[in-house]
Protein backbone atom coordinates (compact mmCIF):
# COMPACT_ATOMS: atom_id res chain seq x y z
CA UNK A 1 67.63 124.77 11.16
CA UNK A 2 66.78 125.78 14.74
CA UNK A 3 64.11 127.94 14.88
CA UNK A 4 65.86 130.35 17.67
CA UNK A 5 68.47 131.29 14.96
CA UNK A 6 66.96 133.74 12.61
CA UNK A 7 67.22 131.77 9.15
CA UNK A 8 69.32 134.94 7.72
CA UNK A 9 71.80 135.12 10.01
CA UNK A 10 72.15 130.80 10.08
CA UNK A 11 72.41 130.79 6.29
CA UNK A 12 75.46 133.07 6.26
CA UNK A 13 76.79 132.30 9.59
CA UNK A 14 79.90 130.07 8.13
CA UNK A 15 81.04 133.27 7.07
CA UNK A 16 80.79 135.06 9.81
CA UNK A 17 83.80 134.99 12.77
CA UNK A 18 84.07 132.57 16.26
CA UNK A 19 83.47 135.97 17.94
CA UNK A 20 80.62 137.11 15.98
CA UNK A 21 78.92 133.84 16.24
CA UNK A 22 78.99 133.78 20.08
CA UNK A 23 76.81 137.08 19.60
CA UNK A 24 74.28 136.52 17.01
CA UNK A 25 73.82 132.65 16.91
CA UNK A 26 70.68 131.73 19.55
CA UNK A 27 70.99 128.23 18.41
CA UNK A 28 69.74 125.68 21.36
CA UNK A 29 72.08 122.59 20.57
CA UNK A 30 71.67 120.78 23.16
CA UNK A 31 69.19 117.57 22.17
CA UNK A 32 67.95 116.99 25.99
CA UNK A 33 66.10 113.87 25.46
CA UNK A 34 69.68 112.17 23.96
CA UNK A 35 71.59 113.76 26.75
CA UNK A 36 69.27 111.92 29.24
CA UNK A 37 69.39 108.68 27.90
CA UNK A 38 73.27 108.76 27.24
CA UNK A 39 73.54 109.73 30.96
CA UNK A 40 71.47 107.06 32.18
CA UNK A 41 73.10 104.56 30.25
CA UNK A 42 76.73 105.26 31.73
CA UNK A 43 74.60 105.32 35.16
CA UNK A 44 73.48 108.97 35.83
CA UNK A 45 69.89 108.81 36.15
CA UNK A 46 68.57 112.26 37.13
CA UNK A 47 68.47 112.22 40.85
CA UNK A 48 71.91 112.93 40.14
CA UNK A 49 71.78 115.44 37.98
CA UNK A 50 71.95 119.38 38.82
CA UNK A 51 70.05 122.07 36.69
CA UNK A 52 73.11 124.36 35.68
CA UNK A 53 75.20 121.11 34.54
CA UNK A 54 75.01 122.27 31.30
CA UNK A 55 74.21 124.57 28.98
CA UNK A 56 71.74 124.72 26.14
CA UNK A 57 74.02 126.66 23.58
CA UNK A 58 77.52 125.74 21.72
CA UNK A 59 80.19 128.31 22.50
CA UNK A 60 82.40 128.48 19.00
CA UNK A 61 86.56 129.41 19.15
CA UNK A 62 87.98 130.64 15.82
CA UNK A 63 90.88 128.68 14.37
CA UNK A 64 93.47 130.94 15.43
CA UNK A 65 92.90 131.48 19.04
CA UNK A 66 92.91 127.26 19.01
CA UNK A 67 96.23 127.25 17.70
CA UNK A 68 97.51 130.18 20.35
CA UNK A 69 95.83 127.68 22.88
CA UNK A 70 97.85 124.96 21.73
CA UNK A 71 101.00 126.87 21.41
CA UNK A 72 100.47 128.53 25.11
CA UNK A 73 100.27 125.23 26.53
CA UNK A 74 102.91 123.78 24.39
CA UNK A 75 105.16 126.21 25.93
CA UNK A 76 104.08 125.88 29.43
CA UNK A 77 104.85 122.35 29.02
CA UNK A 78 108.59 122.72 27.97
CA UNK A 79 108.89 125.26 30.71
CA UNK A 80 107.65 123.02 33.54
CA UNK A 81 109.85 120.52 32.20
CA UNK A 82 113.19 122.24 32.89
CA UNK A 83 115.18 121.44 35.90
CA UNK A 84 115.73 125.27 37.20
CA UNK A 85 112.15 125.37 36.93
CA UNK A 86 111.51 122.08 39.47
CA UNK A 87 114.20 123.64 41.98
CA UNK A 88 112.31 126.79 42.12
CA UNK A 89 109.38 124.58 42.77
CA UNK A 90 111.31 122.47 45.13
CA UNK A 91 112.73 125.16 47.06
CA UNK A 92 109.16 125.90 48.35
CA UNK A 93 109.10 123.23 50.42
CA UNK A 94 106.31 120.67 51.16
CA UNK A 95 104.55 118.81 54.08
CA UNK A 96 106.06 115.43 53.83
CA UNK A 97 108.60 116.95 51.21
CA UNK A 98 108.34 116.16 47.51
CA UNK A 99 108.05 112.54 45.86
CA UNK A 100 107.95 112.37 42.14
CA UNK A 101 106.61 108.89 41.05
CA UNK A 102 107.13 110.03 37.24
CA UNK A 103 103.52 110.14 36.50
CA UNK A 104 101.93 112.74 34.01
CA UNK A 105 98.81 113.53 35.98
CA UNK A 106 95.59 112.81 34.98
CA UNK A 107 92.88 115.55 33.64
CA UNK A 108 95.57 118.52 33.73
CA UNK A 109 93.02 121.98 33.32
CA UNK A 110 94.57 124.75 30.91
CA UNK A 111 91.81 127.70 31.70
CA UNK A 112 91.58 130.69 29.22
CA UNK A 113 89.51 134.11 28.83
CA UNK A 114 89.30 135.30 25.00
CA UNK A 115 90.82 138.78 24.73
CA UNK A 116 91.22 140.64 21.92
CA UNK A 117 94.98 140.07 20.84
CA UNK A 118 95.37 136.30 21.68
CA UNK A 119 93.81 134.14 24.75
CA UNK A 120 95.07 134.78 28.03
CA UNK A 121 95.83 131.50 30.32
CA UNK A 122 94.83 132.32 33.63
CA UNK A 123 95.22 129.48 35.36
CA UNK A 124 96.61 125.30 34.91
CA UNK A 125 94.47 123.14 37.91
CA UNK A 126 95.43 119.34 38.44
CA UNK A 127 92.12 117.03 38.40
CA UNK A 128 90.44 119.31 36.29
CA UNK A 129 86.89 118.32 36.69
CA UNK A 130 84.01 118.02 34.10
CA UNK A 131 85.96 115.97 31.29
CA UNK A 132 83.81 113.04 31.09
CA UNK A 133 80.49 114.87 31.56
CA UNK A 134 81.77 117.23 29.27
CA UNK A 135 82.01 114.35 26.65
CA UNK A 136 78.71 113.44 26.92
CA UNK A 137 77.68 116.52 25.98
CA UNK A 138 79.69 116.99 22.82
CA UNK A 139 77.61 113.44 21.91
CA UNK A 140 74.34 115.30 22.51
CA UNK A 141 74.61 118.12 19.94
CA UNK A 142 72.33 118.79 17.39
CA UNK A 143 73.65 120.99 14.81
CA UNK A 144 72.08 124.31 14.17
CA UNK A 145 75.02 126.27 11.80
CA UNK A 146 77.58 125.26 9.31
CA UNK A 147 80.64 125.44 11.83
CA UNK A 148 78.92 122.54 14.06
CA UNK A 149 78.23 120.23 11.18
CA UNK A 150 82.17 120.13 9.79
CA UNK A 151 83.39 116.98 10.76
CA UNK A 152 85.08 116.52 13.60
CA UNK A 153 87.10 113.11 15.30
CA UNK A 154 85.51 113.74 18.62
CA UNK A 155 82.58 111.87 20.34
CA UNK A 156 81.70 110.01 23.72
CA UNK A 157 83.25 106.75 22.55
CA UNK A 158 86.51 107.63 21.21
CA UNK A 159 87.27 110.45 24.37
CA UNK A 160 86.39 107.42 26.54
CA UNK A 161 88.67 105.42 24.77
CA UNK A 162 91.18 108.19 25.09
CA UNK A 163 90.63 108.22 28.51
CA UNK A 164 90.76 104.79 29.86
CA UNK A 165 94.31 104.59 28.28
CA UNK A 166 95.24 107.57 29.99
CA UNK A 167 95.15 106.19 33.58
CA UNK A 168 96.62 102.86 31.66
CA UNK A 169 99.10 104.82 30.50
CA UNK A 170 100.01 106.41 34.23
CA UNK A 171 99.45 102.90 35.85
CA UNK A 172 102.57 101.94 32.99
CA UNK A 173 104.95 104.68 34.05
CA UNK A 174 104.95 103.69 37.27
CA UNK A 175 104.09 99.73 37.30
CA UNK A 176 105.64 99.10 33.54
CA UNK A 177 103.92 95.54 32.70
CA UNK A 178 102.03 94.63 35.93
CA UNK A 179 98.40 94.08 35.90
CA UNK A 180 96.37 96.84 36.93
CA UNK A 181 93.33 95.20 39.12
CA UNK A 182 91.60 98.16 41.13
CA UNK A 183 91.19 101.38 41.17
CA UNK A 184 89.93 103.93 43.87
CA UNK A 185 88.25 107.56 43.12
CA UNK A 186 88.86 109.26 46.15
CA UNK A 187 87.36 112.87 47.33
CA UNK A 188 85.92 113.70 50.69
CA UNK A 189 82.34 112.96 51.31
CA UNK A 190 82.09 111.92 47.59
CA UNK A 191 78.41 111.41 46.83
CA UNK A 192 77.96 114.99 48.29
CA UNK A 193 79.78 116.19 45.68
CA UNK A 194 78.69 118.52 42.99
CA UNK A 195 80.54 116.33 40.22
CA UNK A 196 79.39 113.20 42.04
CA UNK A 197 77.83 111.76 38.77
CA UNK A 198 81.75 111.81 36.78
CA UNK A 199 83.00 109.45 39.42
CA UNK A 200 80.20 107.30 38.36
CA UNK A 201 81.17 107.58 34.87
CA UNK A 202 84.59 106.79 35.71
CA UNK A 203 83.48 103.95 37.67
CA UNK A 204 81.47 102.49 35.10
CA UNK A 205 84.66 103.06 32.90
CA UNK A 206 86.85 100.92 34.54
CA UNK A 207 84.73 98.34 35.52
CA UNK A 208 83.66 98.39 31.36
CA UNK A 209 87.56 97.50 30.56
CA UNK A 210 87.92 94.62 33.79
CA UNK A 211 89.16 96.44 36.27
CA UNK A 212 87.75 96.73 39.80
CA UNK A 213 86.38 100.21 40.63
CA UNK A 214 85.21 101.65 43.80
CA UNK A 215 84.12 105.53 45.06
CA UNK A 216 85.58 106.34 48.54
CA UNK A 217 85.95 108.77 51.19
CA UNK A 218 89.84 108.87 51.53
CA UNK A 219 89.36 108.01 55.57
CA UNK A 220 87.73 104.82 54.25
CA UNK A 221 91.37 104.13 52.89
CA UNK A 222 93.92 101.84 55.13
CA UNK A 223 97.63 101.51 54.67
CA UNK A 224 99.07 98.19 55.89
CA UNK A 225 101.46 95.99 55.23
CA UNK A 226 103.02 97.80 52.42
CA UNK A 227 100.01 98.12 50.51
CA UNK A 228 96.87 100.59 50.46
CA UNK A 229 93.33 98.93 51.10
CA UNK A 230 89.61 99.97 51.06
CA UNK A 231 87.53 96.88 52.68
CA UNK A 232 90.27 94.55 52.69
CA UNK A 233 90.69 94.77 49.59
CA UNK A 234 94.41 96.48 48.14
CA UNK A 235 93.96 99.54 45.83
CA UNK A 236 96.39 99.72 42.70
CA UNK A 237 96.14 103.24 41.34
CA UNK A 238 94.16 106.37 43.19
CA UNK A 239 92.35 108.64 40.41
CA UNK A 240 92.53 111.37 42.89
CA UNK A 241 90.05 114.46 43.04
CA UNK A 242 90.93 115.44 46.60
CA UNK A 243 91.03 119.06 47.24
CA UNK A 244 93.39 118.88 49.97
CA UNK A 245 96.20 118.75 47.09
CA UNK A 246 99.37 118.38 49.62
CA UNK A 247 97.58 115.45 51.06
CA UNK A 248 98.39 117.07 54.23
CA UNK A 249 94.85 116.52 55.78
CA UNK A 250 94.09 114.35 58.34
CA UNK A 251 91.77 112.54 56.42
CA UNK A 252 94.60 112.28 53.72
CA UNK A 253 97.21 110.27 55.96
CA UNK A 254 96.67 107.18 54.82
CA UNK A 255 96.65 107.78 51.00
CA UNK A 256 99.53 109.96 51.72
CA UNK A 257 101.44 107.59 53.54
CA UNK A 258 101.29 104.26 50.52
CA UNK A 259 102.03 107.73 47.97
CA UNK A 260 105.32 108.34 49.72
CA UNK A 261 106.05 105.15 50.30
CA UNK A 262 105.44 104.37 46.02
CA UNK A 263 102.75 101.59 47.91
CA UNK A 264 99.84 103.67 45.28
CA UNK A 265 100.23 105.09 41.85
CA UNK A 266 98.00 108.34 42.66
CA UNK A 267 97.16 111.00 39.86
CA UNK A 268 97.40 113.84 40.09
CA UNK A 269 98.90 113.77 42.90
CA UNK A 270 101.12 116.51 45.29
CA UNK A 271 104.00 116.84 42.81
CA UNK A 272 102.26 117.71 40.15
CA UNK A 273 100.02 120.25 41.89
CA UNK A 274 103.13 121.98 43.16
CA UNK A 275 104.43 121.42 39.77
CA UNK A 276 101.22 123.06 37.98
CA UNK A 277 98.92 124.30 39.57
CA UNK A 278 100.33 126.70 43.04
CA UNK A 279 99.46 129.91 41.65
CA UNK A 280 102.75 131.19 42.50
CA UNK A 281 104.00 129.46 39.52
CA UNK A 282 102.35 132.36 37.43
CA UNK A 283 104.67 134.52 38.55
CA UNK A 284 107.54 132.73 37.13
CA UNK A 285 105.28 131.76 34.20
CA UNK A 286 104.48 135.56 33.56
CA UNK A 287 108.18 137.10 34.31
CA UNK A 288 110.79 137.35 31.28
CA UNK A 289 113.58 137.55 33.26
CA UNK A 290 112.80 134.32 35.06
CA UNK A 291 111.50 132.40 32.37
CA UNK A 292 115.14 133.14 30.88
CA UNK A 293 116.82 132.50 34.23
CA UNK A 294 114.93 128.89 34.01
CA UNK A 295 116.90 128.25 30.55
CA UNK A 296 113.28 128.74 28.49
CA UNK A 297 113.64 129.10 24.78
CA UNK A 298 113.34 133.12 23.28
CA UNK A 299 110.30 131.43 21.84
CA UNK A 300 108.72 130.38 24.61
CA UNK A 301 109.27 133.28 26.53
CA UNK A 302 107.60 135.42 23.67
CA UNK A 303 104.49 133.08 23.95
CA UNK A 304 104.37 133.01 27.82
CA UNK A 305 104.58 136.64 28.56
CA UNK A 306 102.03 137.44 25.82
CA UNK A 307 99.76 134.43 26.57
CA UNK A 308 100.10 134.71 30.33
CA UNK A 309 98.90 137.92 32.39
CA UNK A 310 101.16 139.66 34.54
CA UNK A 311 100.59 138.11 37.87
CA UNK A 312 102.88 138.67 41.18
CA UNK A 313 102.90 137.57 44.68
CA UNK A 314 100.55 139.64 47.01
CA UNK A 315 103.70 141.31 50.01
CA UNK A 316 103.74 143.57 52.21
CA UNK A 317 106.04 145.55 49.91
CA UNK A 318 103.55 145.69 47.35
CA UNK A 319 100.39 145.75 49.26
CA UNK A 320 99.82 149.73 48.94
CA UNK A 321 100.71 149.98 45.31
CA UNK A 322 98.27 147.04 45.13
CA UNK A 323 95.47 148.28 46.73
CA UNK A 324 95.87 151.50 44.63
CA UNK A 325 95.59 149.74 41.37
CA UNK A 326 93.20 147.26 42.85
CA UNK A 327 90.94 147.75 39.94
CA UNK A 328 93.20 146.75 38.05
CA UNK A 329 94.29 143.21 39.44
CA UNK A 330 92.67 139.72 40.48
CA UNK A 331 93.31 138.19 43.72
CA UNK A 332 93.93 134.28 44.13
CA UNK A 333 94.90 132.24 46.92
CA UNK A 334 98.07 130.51 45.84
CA UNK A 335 96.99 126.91 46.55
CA UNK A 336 92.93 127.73 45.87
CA UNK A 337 90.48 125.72 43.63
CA UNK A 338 87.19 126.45 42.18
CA UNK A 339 87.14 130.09 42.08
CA UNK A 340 86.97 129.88 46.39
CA UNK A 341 88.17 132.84 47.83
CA UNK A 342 89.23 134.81 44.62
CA UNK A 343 88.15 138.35 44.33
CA UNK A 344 88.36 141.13 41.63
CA UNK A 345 89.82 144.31 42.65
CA UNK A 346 87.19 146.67 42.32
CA UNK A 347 84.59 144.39 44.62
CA UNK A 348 87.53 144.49 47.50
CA UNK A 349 86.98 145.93 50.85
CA UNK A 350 89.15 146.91 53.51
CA UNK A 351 88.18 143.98 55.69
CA UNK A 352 88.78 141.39 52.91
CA UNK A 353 92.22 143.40 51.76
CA UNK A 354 93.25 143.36 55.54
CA UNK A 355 92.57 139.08 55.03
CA UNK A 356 94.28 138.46 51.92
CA UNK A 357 97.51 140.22 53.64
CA UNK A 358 97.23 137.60 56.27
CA UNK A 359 97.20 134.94 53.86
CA UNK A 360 99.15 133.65 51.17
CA UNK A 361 98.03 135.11 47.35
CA UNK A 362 98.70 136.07 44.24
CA UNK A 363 97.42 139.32 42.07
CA UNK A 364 96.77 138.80 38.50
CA UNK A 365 96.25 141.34 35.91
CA UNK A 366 92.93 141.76 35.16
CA UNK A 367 91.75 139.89 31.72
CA UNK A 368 88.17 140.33 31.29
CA UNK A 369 86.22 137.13 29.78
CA UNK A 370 84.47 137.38 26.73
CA UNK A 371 80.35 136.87 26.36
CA UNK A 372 78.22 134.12 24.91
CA UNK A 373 74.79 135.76 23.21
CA UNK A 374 71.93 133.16 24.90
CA UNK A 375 67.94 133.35 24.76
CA UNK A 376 66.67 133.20 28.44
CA UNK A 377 62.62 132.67 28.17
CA UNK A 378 62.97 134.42 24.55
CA UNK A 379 64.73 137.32 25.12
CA UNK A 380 68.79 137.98 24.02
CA UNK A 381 70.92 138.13 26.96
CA UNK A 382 75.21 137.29 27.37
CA UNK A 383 77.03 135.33 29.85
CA UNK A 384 80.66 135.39 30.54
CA UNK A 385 82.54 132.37 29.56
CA UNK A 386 85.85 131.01 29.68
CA UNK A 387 87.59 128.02 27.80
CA UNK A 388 89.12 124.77 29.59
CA UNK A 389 91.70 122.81 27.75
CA UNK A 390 91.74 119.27 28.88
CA UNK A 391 95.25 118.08 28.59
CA UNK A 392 97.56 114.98 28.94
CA UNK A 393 100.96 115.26 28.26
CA UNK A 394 100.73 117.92 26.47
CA UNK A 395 97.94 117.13 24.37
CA UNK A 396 94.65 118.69 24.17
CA UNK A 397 92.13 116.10 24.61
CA UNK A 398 89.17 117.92 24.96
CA UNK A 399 88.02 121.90 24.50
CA UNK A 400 84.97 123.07 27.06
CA UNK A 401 83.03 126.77 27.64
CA UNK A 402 82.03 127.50 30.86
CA UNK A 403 79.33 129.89 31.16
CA UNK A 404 78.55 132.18 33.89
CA UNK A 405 77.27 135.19 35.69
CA UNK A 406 79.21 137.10 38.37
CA UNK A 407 82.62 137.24 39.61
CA UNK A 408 83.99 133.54 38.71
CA UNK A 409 83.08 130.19 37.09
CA UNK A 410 80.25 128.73 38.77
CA UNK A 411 77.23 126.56 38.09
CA UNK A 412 74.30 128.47 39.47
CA UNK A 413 73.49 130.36 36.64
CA UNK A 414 70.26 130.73 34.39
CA UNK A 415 71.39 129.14 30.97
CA UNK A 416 74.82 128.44 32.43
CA UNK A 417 77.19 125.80 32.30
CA UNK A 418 79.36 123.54 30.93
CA UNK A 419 78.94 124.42 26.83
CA UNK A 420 80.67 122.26 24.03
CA UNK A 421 83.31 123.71 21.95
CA UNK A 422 83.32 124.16 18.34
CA UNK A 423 86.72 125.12 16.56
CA UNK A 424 85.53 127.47 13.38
């Protein structure tokens, strides 16, 4: 039993709820010395490494807000899957307009905040980063409390597994029988990266299962002859962790150009951002009446509207009654990542209001996150947190915690990080 539990509350703690355990349990999980020598072994020594990776303490989710996660995104699913639905996306527009290669996207990001009544989905991101550190972390556990020793199917090996025949799977739905020989992992500047050390992971992957594997720089990328190459070399299938999610770039034009032209299977890719992730989808996700207009099930629309908050597209129309209630509402740009230029209401000023009118963005009813109980040098303290559903088709592959301090998701944070997930 870990000595930063108190034995009393540990020895009655299966009985005890998710909620009440993220309060009381202190447990340090994480075994550091394992978590070292698993990274080094899929080739992430420690000059790769940052300090807030990861966090020291499991983050439990009772059995019923699991199953309204699974339902929420369940529902999502059949929603984005309707055809009004894709001509409201459509009718956007898109540089280079839209081309569907009939992939599922790799790594698709469900992201929740626990509130009281049932988790709230605030927001679905393509590439969704942090899967495959995130598995090595669930490998380097040490249980402290009854819910961590049930057993469970998950560990490094078998989520690797599940994830090399993921991108098999995409490389199928486009290519059907041919041989897949080499894949590129593509961001900009990509060993400056903050997640650097997954693409390594990834790398190793591949090149584990006999497939070529290289990291790149998307300007490093030539299209020629019908074909995409890095070095001379043609490129089969892009795992794709750009940012710039239209591909619209400058830096993107090559990669863009063998996408459109069905030279590339890339995932995710621009479809499938504009399919998932725009945050102006929320609005439709978050509306009755337009959920119903789309032909969605009185089911889904039940599980939507209660799962989803209210969110609506920042106008002039609105703007005043907006800025009113600005204490009320979150403020997203519709095609941001990473928690970049997002702002809650009540930390707005007139000089950032005055820029989000200029710009494209959504408001989202406010949902706050729930708290994590941690020991920082001894003493009880809380961090937010938030839950990411990794998902493929549908399917939850993998539950993580992020933990935090401050206004969004980040990894700067005493005792922060990425924090496995235990179902109780």
């Amino acid at each position: 039993m870990n000595d930063d539990c108190p034995q009393q509350i540990c020895r009655s703690i299966d009985m005890r709820s998710a909620a009440e355990l993220n309060q009381i349990c202190y447990c340090k999980t994480l075994n550091n010395q394992r978590l070292q020598q698993v990274l080094e072994r899929d080739g992430v020594g420690p000059e790769f490494l940052h300090s807030s990776f990861f966090s020291s303490t499991a983050t439990f989710l009772s059995s019923n807000d699991f199953i309204s996660i699974r339902n929420t995104i369940s529902a999502a699913e059949r929603v984005l899957a309707l055809p009004a639905y894709h001509q409201r996306v459509t009718s956007r527009g898109c540089p280079g307009g839209f081309h569907n290669p009939r992939v599922s996207g790799v790594f698709m990001g469900y992201d929740f905040h626990l509130a009281a009544e049932r988790p709230q989905l605030i927001e679905i991101n393509t590439n969704a980063g942090g899967a495959f550190l995130n598995a090595i972390l669930l490998d380097a556990q040490s249980a402290c409390c009854p819910p961590m020793e049930q057993p469970h199917s998950l560990d490094k090996n078998a989520l690797y597994r599940e994830f090399f025949q993921m991108f098999i799977n995409e490389w199928q739905l486009q290519r059907g029988d041919q041989p897949l020989k080499r894949v590129a992992i593509v961001d900009r500047y990509p060993t400056e990266q903050f997640l650097y050390p997954e693409f390594r992971i990834a790398k190793r992957l591949f090149e584990a299962n006999g497939i070529a594997a290289v990291i790149v720089d998307p300007e490093e990328l030539v299209f020629a002859q019908g074909a995409l190459f890095h070095q001379g070399q043609s490129v089969d299938l892009v795992y794709n962790r750009l940012t710039d999610f239209a591909l619209s770039e400058n830096f993107s034009q090559a990669l863009n150009r063998a996408y459109q032209a069905g030279a590339v299977v890339v995932t995710p890719n621009p479809f499938l951002h504009a399919l998932y992730a725009d945050k102006r989808n929320l609005t439709c996700l978050s509306d009755p009446a337009m959920l119903s207009s789309f032909g969605a099930s009185d089911d889904d629309i039940a599980t939507l509207t209660s799962s989803i908050p209210r969110t609506v597209l920042v106008s002039q129309e609105n703007s005043e009654m907006l800025w009113q209630q600005r204490r009320d509402w979150f403020f997203k740009p519709v095609s941001g990542f990473g928690s970049k230029a997002t702002y809650r209401g009540d930390k707005l000023t007139k000089r950032v209001w005055s820029e989000i009118l200029q710009n494209a963005y959504v408001a989202q009813a406010q949902v706050p996150p729930s708290e994590r109980g941690i020991l920082l040098d001894g003493t009880p303290s809380s961090l937010k947190l938030d839950i990411r559903a990794y998902v493929y088709q549908g399917n939850i592959q993998l539950l993580a915690a992020r933990l935090y301090q401050g206004q969004t998701t980040n990894f700067r944070t005493s005792g922060g990080g990425f924090s496995p997930v235990f179902v109780h």
